[in-house]
PDB file of N, CA and C in Angstrom:
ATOM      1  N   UNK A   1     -28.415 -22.634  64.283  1.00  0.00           N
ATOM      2  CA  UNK A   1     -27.523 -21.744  63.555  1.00  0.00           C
ATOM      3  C   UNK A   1     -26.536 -21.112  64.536  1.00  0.00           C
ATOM      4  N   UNK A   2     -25.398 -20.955  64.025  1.00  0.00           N
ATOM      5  CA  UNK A   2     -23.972 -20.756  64.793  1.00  0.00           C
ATOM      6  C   UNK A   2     -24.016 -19.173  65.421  1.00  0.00           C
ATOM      7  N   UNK A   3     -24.249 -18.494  66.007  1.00  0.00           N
ATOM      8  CA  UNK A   3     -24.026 -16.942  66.525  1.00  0.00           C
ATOM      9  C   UNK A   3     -23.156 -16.370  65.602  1.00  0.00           C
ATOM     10  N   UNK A   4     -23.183 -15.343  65.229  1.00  0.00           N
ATOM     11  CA  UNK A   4     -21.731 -14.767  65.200  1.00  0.00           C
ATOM     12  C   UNK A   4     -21.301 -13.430  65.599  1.00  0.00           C
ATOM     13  N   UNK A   5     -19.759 -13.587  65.520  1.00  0.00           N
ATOM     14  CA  UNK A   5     -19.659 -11.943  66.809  1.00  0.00           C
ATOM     15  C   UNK A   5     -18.948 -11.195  65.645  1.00  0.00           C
ATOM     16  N   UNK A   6     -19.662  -9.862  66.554  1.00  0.00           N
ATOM     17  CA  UNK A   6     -19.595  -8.393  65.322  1.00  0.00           C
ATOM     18  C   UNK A   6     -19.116  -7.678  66.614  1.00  0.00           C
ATOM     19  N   UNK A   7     -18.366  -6.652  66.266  1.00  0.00           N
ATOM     20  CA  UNK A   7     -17.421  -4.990  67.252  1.00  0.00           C
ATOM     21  C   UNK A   7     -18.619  -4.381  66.319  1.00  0.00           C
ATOM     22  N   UNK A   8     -18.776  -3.045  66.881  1.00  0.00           N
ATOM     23  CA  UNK A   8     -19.600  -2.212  66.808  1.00  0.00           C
ATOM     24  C   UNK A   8     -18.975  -0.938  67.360  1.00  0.00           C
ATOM     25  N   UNK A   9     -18.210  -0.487  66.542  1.00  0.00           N
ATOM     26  CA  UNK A   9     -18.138   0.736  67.505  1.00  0.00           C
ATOM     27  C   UNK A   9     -18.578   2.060  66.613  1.00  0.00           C
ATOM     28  N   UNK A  10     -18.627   3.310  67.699  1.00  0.00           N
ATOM     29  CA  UNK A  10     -19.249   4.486  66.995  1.00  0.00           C
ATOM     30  C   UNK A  10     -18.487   5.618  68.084  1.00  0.00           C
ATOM     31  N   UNK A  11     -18.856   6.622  67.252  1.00  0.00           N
ATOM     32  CA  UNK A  11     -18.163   8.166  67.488  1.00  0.00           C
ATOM     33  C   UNK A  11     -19.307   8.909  68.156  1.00  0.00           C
ATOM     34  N   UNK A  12     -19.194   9.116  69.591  1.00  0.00           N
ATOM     35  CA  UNK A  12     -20.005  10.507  70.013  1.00  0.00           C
ATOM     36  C   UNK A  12     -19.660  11.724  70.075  1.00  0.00           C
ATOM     37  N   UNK A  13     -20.736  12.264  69.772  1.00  0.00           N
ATOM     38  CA  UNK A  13     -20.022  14.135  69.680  1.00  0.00           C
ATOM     39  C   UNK A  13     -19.571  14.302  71.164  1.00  0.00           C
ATOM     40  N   UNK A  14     -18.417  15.183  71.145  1.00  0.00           N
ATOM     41  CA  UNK A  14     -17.271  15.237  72.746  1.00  0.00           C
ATOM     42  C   UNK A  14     -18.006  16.022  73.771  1.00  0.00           C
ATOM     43  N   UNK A  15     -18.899  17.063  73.134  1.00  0.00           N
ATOM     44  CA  UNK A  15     -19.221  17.778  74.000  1.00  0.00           C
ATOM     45  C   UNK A  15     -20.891  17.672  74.556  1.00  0.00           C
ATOM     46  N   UNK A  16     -21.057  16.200  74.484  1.00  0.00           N
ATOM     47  CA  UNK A  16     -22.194  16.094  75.260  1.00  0.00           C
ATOM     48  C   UNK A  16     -22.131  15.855  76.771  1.00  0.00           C
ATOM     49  N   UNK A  17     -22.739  15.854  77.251  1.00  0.00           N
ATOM     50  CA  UNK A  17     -23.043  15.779  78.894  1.00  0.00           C
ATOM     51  C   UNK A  17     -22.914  13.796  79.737  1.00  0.00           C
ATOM     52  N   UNK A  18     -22.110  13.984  80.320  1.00  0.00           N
ATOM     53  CA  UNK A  18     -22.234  12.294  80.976  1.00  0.00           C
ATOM     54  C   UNK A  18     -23.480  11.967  80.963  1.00  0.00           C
ATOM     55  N   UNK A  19     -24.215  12.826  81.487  1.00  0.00           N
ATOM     56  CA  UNK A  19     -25.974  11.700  81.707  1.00  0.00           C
ATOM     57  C   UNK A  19     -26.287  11.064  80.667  1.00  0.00           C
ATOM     58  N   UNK A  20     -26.250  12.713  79.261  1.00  0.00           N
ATOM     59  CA  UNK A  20     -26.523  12.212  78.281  1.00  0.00           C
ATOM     60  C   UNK A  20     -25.984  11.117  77.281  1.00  0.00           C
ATOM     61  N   UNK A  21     -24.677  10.779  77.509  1.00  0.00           N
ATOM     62  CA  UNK A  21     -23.930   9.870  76.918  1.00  0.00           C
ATOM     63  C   UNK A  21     -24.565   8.663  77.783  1.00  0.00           C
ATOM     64  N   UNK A  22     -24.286   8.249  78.886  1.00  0.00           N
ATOM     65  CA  UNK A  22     -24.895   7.618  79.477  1.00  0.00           C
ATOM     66  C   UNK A  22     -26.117   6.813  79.133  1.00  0.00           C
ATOM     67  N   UNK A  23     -26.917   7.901  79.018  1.00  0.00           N
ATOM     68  CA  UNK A  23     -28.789   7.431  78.346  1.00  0.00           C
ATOM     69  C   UNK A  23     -28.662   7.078  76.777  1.00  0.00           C
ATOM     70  N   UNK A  24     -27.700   7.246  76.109  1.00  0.00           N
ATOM     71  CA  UNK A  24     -27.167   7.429  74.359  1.00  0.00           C
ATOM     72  C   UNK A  24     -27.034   5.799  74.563  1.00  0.00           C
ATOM     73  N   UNK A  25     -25.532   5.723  75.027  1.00  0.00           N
ATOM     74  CA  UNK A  25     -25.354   3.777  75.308  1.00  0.00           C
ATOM     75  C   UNK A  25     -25.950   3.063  75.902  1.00  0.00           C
ATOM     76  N   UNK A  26     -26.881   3.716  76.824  1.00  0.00           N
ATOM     77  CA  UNK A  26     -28.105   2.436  76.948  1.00  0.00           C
ATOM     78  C   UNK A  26     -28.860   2.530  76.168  1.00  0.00           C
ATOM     79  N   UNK A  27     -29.304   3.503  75.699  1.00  0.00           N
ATOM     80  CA  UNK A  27     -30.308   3.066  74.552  1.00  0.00           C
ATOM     81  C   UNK A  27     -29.848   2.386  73.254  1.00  0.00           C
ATOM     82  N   UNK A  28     -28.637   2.618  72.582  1.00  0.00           N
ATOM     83  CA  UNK A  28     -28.271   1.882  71.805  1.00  0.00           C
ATOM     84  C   UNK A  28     -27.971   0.209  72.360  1.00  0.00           C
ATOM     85  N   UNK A  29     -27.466  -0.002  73.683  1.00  0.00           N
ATOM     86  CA  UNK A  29     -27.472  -1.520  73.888  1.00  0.00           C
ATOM     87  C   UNK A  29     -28.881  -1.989  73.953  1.00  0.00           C
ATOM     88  N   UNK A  30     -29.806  -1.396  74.577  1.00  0.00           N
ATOM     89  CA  UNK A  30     -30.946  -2.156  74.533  1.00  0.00           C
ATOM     90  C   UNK A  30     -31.748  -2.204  73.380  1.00  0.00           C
ATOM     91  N   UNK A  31     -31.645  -1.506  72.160  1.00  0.00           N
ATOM     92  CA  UNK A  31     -31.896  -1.579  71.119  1.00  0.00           C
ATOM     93  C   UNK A  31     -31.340  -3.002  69.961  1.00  0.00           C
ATOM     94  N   UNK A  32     -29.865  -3.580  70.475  1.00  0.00           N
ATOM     95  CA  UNK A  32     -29.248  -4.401  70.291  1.00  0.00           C
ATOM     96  C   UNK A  32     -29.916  -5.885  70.778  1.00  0.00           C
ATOM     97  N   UNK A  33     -30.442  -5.056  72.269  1.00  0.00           N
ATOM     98  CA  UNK A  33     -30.789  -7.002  73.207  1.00  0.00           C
ATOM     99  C   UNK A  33     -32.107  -6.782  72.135  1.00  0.00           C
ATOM    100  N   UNK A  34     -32.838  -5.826  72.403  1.00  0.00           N
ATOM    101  CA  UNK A  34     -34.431  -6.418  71.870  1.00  0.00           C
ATOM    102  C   UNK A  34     -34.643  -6.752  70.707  1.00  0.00           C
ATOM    103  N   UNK A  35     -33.441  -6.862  70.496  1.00  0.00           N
ATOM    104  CA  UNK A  35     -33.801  -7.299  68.682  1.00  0.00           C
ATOM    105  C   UNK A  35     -33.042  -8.416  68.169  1.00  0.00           C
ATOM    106  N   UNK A  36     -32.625  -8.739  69.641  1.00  0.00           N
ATOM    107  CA  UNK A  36     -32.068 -10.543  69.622  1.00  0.00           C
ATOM    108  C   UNK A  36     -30.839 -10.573  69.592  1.00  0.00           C
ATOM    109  N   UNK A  37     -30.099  -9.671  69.835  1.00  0.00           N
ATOM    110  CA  UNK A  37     -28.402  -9.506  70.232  1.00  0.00           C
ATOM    111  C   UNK A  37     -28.182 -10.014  71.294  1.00  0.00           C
ATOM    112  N   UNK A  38     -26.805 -10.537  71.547  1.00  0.00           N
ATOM    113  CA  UNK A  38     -26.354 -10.347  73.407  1.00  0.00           C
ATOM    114  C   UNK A  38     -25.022  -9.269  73.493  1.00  0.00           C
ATOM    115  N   UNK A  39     -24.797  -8.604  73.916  1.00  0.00           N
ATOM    116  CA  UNK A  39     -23.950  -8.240  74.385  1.00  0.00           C
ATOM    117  C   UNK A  39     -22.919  -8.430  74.998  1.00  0.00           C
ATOM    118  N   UNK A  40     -21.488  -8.858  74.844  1.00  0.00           N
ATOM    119  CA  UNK A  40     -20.572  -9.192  75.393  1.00  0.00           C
ATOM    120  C   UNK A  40     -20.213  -8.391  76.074  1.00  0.00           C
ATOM    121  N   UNK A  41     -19.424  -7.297  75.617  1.00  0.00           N
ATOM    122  CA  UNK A  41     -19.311  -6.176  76.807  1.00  0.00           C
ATOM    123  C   UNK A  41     -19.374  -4.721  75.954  1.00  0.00           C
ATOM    124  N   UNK A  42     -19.525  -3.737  76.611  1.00  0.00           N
ATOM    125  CA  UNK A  42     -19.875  -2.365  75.859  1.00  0.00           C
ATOM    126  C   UNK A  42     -18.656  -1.085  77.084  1.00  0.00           C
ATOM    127  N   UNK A  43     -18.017  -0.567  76.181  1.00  0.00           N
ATOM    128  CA  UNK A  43     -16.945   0.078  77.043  1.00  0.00           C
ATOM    129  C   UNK A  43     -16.719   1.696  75.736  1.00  0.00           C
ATOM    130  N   UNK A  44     -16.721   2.388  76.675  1.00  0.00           N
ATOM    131  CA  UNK A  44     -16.256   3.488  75.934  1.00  0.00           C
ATOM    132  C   UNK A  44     -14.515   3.307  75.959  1.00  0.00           C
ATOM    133  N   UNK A  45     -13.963   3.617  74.736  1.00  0.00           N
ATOM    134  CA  UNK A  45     -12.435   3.720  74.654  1.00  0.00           C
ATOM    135  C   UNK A  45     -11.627   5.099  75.334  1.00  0.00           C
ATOM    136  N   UNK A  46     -11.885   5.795  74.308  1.00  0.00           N
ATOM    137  CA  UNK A  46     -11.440   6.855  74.918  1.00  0.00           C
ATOM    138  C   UNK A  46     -11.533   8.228  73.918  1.00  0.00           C
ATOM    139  N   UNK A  47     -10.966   9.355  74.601  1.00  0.00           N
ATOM    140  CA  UNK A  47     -11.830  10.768  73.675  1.00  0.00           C
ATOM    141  C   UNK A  47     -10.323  10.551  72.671  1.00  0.00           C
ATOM    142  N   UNK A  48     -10.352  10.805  70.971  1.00  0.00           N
ATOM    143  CA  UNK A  48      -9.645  10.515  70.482  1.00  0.00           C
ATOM    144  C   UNK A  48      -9.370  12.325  69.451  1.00  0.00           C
ATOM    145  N   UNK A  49      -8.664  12.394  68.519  1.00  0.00           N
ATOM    146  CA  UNK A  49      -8.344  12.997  67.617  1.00  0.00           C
ATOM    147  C   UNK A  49      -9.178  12.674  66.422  1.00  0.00           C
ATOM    148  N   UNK A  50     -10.025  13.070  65.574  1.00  0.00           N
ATOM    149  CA  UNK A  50     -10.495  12.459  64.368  1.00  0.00           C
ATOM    150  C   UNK A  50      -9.354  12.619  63.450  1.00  0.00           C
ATOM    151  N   UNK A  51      -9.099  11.696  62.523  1.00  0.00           N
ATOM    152  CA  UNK A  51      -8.829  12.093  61.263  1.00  0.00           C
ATOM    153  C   UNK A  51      -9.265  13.307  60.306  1.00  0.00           C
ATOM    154  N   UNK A  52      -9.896  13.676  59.971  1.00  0.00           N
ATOM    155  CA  UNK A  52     -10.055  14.536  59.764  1.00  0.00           C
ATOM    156  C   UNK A  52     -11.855  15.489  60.270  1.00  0.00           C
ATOM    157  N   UNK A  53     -12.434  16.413  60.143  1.00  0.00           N
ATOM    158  CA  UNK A  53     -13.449  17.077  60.790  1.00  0.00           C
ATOM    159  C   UNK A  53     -14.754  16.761  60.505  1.00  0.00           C
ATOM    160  N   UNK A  54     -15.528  16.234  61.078  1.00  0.00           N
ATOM    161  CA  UNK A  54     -16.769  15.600  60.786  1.00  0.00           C
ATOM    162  C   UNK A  54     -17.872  16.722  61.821  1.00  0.00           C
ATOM    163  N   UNK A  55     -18.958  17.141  61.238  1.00  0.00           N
ATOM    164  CA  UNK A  55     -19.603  17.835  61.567  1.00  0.00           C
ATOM    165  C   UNK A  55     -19.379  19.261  62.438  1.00  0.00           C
ATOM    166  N   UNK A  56     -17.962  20.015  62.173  1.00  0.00           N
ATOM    167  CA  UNK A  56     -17.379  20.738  62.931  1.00  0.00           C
ATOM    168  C   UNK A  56     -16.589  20.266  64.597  1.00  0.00           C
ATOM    169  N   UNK A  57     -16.686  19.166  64.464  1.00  0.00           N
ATOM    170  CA  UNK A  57     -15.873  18.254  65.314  1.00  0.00           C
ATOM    171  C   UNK A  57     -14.613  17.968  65.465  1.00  0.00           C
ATOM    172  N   UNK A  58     -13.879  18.337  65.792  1.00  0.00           N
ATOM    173  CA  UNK A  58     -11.907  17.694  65.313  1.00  0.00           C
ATOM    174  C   UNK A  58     -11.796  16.464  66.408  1.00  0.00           C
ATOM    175  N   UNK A  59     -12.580  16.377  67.591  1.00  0.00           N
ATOM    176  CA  UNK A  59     -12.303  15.041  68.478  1.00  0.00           C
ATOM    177  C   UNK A  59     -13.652  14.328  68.668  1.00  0.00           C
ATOM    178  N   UNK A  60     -13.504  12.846  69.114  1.00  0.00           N
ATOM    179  CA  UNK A  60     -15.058  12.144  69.633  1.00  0.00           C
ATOM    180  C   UNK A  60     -14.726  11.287  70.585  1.00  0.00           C
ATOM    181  N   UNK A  61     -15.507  10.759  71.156  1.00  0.00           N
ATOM    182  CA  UNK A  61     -15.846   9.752  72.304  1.00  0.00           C
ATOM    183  C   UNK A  61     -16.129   8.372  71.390  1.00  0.00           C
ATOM    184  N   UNK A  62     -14.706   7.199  71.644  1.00  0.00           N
ATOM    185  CA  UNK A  62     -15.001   6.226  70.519  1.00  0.00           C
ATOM    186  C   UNK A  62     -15.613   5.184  71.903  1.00  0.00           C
ATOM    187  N   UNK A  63     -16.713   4.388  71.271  1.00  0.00           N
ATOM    188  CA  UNK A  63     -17.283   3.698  71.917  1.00  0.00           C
ATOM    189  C   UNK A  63     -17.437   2.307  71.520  1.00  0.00           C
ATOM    190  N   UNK A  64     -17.164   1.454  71.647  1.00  0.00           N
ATOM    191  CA  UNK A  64     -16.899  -0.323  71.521  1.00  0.00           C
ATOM    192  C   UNK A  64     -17.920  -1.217  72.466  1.00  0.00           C
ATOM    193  N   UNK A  65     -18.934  -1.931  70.801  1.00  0.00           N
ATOM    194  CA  UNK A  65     -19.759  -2.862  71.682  1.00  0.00           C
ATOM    195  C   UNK A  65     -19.458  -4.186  70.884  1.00  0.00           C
ATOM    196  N   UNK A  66     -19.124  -5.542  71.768  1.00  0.00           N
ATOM    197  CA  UNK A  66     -19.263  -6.436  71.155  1.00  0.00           C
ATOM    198  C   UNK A  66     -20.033  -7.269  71.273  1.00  0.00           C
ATOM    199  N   UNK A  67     -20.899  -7.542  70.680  1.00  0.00           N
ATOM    200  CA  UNK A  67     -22.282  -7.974  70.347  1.00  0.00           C
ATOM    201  C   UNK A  67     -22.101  -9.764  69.583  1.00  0.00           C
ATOM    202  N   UNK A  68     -22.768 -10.615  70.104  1.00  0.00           N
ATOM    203  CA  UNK A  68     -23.240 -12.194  68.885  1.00  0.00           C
ATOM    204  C   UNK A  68     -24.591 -11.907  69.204  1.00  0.00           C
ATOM    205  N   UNK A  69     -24.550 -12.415  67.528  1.00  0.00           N
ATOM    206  CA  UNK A  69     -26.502 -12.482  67.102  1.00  0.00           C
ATOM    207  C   UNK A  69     -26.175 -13.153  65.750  1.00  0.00           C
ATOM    208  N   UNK A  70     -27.647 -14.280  66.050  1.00  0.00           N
ATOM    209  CA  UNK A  70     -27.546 -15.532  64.614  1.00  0.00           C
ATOM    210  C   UNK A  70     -28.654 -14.454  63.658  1.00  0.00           C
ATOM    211  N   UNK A  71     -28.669 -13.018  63.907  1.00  0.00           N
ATOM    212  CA  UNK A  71     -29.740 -12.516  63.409  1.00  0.00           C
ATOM    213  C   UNK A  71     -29.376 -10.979  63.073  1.00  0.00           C
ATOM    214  N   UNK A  72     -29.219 -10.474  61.969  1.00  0.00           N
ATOM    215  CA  UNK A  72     -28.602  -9.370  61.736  1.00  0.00           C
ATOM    216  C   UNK A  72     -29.692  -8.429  62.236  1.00  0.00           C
ATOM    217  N   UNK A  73     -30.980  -8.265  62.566  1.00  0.00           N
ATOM    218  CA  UNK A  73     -32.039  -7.588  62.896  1.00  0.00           C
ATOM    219  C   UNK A  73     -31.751  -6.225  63.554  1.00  0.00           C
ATOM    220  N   UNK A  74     -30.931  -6.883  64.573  1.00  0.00           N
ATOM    221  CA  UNK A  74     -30.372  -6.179  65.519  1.00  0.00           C
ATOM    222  C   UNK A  74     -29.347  -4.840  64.938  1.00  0.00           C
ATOM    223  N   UNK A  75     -28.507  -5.363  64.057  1.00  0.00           N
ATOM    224  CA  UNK A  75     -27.631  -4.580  63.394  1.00  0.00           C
ATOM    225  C   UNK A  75     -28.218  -3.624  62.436  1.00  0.00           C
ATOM    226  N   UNK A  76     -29.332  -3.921  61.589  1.00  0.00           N
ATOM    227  CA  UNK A  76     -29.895  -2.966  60.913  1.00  0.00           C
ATOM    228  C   UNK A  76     -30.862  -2.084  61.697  1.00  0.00           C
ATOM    229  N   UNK A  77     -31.306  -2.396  62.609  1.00  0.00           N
ATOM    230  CA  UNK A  77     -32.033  -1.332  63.632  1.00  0.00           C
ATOM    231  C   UNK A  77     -30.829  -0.518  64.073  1.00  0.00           C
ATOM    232  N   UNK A  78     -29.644  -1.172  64.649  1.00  0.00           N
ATOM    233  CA  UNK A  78     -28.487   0.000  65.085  1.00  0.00           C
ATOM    234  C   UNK A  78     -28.408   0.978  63.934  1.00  0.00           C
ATOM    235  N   UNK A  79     -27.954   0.207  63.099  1.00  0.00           N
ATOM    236  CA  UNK A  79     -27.615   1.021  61.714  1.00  0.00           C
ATOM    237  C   UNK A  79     -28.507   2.251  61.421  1.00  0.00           C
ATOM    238  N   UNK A  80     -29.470   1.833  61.372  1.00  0.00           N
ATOM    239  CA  UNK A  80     -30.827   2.702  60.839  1.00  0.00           C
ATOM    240  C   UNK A  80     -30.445   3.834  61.958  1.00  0.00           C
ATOM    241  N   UNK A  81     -30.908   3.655  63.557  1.00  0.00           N
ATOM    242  CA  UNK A  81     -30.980   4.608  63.906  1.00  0.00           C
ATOM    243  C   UNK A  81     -29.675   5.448  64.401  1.00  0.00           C
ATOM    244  N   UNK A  82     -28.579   5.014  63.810  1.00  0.00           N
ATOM    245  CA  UNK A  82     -27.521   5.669  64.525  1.00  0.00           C
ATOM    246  C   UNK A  82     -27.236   6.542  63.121  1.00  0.00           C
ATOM    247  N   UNK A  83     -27.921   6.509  61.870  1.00  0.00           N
ATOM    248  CA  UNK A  83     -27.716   7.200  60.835  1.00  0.00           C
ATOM    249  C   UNK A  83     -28.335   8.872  60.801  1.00  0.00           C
ATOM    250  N   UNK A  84     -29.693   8.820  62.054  1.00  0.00           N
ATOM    251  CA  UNK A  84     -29.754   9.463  62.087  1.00  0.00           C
ATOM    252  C   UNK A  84     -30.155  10.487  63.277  1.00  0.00           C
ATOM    253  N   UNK A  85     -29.270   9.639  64.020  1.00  0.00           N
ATOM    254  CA  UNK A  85     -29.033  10.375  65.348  1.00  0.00           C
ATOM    255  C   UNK A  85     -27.976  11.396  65.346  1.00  0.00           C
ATOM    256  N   UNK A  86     -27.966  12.734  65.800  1.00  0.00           N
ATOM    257  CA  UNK A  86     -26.782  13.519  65.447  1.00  0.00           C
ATOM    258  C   UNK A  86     -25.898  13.594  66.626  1.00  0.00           C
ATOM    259  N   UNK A  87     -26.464  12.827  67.958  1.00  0.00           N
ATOM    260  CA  UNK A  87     -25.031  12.735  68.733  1.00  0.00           C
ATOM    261  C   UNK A  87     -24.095  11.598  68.354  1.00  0.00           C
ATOM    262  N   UNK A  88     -24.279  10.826  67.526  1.00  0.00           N
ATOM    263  CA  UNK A  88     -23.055   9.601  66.524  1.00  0.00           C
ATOM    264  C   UNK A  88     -22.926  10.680  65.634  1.00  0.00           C
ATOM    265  N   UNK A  89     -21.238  10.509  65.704  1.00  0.00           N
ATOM    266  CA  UNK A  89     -20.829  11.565  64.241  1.00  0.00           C
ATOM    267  C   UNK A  89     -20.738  10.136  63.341  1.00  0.00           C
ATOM    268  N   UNK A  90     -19.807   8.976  63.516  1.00  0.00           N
ATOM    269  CA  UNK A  90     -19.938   8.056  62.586  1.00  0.00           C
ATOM    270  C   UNK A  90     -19.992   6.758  63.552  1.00  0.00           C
ATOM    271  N   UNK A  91     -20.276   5.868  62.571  1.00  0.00           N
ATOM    272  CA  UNK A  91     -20.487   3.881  63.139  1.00  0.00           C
ATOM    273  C   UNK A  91     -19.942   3.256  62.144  1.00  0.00           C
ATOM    274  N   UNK A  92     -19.549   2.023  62.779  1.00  0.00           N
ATOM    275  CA  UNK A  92     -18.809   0.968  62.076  1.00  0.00           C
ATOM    276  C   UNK A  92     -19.477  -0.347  62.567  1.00  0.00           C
ATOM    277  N   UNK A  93     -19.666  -1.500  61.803  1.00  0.00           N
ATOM    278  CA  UNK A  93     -20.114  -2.475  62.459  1.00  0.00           C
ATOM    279  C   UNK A  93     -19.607  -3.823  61.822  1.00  0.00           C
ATOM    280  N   UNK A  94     -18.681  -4.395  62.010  1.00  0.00           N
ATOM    281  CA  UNK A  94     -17.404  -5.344  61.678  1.00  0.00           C
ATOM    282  C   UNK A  94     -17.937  -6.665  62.090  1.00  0.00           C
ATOM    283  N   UNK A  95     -17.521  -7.719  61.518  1.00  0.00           N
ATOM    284  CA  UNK A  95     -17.999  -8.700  61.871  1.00  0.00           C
ATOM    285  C   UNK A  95     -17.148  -9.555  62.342  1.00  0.00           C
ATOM    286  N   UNK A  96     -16.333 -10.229  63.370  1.00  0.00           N
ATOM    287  CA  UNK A  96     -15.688 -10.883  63.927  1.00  0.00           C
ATOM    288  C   UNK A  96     -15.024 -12.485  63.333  1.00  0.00           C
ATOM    289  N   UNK A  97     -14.267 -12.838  63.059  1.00  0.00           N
ATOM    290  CA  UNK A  97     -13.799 -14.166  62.738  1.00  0.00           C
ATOM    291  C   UNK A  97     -13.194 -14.922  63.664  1.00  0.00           C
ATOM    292  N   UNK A  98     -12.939 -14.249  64.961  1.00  0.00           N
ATOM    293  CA  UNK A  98     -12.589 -15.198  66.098  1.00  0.00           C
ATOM    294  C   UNK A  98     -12.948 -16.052  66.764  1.00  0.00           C
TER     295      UNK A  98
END
C-alpha cells in the first residue's frame, strides 16, 4: 500500500517556555513515529497574529509537521491527544496530493 503525505500543523500557546515547547514537539513527533508515521521534517514557522482570540490568546507559535503513513493510526492518536492538551490552542491535519 502506497504511503501518503499529510502537513500537520498546530498552534502553541506563545507564552510557554522554550524547554517546554521543545519537550511539547518531541513528544508530539514521537507519538507520530510510534504509531507508524515517518516524519519528513518538523519546523516551527513562526509566532503569528490569530484571526481571531482563542482561549484569551490574540497570537501562537504555528508549528508544521510533515508526516507519510499507509496508516492513519498515527493521526488519530495526534488528534486525540492534541484535543486535549491545553498548550495546542488549535490543529489541522491535511492530507497532501503531491
Amino acid at each position: 500500500m502506497a504511503e501518503t503525505r499529510y502537513e500537520i500543523t498546530y498552534i502553541i500557546k506563545p507564552d510557554i517556555e522554550e524547554e517546554a515547547k521543545k519537550t511539547l514537539i518531541d513528544r508530539y513527533d514521537k507519538i507520530l513515529t510510534d504509531n507508524g508515521a515517518k516524519i519528513i521534517d518538523s519546523k516551527d514557522w513562526e509566532k503569528k497574529r490569530l484571526a481571531y482570540e482563542i482561549a484569551n490568546y490574540k497570537e501562537g507559535i504555528y508549528h508544521i509537521v510533515n508526516a507519510t503513513t499507509d496508516d492513519d493510526t498515527a493521526l488519530g492518536e495526534f488528534d486525540r491527544l492534541s484535543k486535549i492538551d491545553d498548550n495546542v490552542l488549535r490543529h489541522m491535519i491535511i492530507k497532501r496530493e503531491d
